[in-house]
C-alpha atoms as a PDB file:
ATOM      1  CA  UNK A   1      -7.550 -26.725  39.350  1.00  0.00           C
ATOM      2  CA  UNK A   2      -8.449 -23.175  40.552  1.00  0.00           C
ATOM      3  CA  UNK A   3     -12.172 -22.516  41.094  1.00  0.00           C
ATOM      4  CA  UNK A   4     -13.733 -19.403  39.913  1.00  0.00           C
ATOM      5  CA  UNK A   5     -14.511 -16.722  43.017  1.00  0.00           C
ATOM      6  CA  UNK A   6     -18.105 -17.466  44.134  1.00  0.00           C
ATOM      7  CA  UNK A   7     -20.317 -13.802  44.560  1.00  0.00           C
ATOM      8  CA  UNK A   8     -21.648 -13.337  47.853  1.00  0.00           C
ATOM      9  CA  UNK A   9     -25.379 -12.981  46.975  1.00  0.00           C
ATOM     10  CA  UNK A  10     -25.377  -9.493  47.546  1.00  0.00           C
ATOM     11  CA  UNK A  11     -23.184  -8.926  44.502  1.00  0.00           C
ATOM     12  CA  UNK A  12     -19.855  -7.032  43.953  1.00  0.00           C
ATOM     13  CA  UNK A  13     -20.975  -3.943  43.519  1.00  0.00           C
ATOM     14  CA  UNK A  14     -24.567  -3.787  43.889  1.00  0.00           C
ATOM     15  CA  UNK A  15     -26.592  -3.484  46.760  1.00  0.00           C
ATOM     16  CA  UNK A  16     -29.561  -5.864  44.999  1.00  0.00           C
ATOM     17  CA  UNK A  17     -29.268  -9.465  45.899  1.00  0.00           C
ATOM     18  CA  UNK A  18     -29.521 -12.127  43.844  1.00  0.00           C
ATOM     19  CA  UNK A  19     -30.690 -15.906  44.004  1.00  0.00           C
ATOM     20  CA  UNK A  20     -27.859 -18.309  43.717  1.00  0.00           C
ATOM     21  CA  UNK A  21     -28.064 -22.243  42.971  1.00  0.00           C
ATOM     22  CA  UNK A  22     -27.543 -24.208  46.041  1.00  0.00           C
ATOM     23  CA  UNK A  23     -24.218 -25.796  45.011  1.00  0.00           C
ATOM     24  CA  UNK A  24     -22.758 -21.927  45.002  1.00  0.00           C
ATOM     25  CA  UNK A  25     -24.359 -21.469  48.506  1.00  0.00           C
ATOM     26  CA  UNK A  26     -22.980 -24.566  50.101  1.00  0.00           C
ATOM     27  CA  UNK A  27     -19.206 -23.389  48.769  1.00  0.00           C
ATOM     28  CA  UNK A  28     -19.870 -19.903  50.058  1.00  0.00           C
ATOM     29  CA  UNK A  29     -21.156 -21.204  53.432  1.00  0.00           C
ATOM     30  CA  UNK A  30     -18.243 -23.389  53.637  1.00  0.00           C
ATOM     31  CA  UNK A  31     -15.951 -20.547  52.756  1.00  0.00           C
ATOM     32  CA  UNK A  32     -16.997 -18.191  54.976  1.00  0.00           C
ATOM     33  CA  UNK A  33     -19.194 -14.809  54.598  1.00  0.00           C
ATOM     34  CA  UNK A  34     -17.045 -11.705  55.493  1.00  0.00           C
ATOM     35  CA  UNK A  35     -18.514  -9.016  58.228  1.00  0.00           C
ATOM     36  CA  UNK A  36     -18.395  -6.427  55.574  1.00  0.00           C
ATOM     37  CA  UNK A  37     -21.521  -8.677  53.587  1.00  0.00           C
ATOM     38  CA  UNK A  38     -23.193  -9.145  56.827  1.00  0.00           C
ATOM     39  CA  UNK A  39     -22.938  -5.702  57.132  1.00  0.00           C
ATOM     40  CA  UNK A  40     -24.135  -4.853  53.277  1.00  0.00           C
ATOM     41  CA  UNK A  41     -26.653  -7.323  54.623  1.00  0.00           C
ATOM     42  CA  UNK A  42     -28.214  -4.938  56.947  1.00  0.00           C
ATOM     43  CA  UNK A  43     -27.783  -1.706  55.524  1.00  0.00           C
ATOM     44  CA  UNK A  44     -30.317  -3.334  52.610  1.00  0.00           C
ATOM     45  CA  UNK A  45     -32.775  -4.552  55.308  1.00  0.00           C
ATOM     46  CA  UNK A  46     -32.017  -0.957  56.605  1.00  0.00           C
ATOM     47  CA  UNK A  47     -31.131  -2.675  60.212  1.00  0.00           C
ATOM     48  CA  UNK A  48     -28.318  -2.074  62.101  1.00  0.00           C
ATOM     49  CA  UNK A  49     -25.624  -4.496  62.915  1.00  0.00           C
ATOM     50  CA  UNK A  50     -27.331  -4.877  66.712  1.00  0.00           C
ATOM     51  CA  UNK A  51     -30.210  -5.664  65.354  1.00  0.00           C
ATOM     52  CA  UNK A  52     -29.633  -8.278  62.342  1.00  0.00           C
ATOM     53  CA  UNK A  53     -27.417 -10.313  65.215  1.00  0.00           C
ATOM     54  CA  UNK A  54     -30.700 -10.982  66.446  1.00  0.00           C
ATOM     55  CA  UNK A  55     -31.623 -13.063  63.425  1.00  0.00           C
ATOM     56  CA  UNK A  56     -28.379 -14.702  64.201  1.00  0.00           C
ATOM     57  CA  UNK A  57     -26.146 -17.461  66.185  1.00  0.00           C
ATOM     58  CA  UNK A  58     -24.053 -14.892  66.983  1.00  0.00           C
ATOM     59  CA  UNK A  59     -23.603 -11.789  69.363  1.00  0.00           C
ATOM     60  CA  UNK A  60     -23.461  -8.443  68.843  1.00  0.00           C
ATOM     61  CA  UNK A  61     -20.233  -8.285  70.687  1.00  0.00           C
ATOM     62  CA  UNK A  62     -18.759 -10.683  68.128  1.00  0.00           C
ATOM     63  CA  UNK A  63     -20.157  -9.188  65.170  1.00  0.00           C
ATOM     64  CA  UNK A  64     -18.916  -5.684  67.117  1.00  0.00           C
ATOM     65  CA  UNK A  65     -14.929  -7.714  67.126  1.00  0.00           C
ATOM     66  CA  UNK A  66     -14.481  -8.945  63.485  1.00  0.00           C
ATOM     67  CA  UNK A  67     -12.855  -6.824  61.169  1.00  0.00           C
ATOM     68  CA  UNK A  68     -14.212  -6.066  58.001  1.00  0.00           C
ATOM     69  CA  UNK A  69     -12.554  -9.062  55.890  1.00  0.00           C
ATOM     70  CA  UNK A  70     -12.683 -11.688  58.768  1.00  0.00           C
ATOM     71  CA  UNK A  71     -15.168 -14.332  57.737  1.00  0.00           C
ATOM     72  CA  UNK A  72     -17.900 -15.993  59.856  1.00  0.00           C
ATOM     73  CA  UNK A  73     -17.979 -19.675  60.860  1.00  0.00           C
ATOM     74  CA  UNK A  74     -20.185 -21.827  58.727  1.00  0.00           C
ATOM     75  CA  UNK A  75     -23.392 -21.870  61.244  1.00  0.00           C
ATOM     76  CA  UNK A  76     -23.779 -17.786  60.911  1.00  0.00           C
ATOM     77  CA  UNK A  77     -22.753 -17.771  57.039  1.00  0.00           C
ATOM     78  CA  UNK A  78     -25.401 -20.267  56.171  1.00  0.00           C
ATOM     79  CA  UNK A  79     -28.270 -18.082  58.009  1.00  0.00           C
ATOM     80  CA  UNK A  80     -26.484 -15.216  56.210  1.00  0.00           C
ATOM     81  CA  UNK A  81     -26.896 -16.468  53.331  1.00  0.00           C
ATOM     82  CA  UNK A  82     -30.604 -17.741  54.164  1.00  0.00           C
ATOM     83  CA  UNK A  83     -31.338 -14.318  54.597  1.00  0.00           C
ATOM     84  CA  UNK A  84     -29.872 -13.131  51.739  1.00  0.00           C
ATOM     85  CA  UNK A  85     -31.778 -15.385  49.371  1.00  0.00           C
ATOM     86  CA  UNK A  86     -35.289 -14.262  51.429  1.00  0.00           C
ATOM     87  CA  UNK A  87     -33.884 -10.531  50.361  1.00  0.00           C
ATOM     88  CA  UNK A  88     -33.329 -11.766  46.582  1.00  0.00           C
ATOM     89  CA  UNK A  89     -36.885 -13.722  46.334  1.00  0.00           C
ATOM     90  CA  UNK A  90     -38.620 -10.413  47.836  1.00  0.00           C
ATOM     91  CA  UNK A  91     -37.217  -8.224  44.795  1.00  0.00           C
ATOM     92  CA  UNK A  92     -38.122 -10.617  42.317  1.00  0.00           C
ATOM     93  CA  UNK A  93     -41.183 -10.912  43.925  1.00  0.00           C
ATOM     94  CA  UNK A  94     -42.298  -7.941  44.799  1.00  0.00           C
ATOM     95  CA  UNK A  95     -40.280  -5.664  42.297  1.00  0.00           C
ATOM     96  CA  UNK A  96     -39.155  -2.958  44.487  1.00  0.00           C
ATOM     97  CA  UNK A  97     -37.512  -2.665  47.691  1.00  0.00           C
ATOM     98  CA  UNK A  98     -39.359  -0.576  49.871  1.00  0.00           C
ATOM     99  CA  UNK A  99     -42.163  -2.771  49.207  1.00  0.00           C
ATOM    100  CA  UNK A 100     -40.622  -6.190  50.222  1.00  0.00           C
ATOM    101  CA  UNK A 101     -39.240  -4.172  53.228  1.00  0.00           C
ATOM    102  CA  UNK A 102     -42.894  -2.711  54.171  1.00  0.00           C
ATOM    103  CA  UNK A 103     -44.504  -6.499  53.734  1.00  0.00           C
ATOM    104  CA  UNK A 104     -41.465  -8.143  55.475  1.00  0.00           C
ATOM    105  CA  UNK A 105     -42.458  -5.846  58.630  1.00  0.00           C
ATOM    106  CA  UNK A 106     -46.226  -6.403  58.514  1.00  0.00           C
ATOM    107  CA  UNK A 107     -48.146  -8.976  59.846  1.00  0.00           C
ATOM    108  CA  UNK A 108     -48.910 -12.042  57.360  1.00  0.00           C
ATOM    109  CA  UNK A 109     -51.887 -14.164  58.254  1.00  0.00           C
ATOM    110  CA  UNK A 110     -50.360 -17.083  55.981  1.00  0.00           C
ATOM    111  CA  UNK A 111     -47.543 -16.968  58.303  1.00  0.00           C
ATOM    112  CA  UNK A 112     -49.675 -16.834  61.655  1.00  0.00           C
ATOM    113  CA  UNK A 113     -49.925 -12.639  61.795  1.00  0.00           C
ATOM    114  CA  UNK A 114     -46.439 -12.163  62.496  1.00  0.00           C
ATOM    115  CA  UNK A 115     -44.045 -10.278  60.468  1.00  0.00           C
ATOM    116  CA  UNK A 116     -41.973 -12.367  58.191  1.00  0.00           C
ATOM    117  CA  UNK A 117     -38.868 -10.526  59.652  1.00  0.00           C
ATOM    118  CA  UNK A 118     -39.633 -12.340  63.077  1.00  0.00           C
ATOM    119  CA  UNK A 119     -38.914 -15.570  61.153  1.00  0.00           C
ATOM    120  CA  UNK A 120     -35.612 -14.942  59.164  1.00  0.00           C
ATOM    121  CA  UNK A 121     -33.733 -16.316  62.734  1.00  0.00           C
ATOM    122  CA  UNK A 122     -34.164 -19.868  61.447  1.00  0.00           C
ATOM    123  CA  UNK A 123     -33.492 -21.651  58.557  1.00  0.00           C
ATOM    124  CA  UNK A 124     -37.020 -23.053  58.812  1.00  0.00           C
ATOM    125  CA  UNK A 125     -38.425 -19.781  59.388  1.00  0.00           C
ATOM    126  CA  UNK A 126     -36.473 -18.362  56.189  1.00  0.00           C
ATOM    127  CA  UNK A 127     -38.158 -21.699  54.062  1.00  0.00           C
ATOM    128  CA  UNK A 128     -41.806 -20.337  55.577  1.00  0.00           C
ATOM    129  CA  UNK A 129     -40.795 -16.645  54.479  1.00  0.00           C
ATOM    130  CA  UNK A 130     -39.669 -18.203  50.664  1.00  0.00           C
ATOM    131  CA  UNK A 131     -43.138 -20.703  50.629  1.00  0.00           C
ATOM    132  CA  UNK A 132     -45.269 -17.441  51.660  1.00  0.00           C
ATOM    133  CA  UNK A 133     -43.479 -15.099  48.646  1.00  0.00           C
ATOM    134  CA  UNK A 134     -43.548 -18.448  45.857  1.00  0.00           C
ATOM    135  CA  UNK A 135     -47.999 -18.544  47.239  1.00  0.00           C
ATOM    136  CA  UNK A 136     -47.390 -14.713  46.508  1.00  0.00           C
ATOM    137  CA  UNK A 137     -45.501 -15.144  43.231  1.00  0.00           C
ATOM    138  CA  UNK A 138     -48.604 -17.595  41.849  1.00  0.00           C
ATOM    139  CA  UNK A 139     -51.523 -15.576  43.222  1.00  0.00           C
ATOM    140  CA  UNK A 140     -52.476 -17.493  45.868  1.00  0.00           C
ATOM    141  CA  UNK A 141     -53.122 -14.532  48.848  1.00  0.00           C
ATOM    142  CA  UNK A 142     -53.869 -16.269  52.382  1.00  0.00           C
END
């Protein structure tokens, strides 16, 4: 029985990611996320490659080495995709890009007055980044 492609959460052909249900996440983790996503990835956080390998278990140099198709290991594509879904939750939160970008590089006293950015190397630090925008999402300001 063939399986029906999963979408990275970046989309096909659109640079706006979306949320995707955990089952669809574990399959594209498993699977693999191509350089040419991670790379999508960045250009939406408007970082460079250099500087989003420093949100991940993996080193420039590698990231530098992969060609465009070649997928990453399951570690990296599951922070990938961690990020991804804090990039999704930010547009639906927030409703425009530039915003979630300017409040993902400012300091957030319900996440200790550091940047949320500074914790999107973790998986635990992308769940404090999601908790902070659902507080957002319902009002509650800390």
């Amino acid at each position: 029985m063939a399986t029906a492609p999963i979408p990275f959460p970046l989309g096909y052909r659109e640079e706006k990611p979306k949320l995707m249900d955990p089952t669809a996440l574990h399959y594209l983790s498993q699977k693999g996320v191509k350089k040419s996503d991670l790379a999508r990835l960045a250009r939406f956080l408007n970082l460079s490659l250099k500087e989003i390998s420093e949100l991940l278990p993996v080193t420039y140099r590698t990231i530098q080495r992969r060609q465009p198709n070649q997928r990453f290991g399951q570690p990296v594509s599951e922070q990938i995709l961690a990020i991804s879904q804090v990039c999704a939750k930010g547009l639906d939160v927030f409703d425009d890009k530039e915003m979630f970008l300017e409040w993902l590089n400012s300091p957030i006293l319900g996440l200790g007055s550091v940047p949320p950015k500074s914790l999107l190397s973790s998986f635990f630090g992308c769940e404090l980044v999601m908790r902070e925008m659902r507080r957002l999402e319902h009002g509650v300001y800390s």
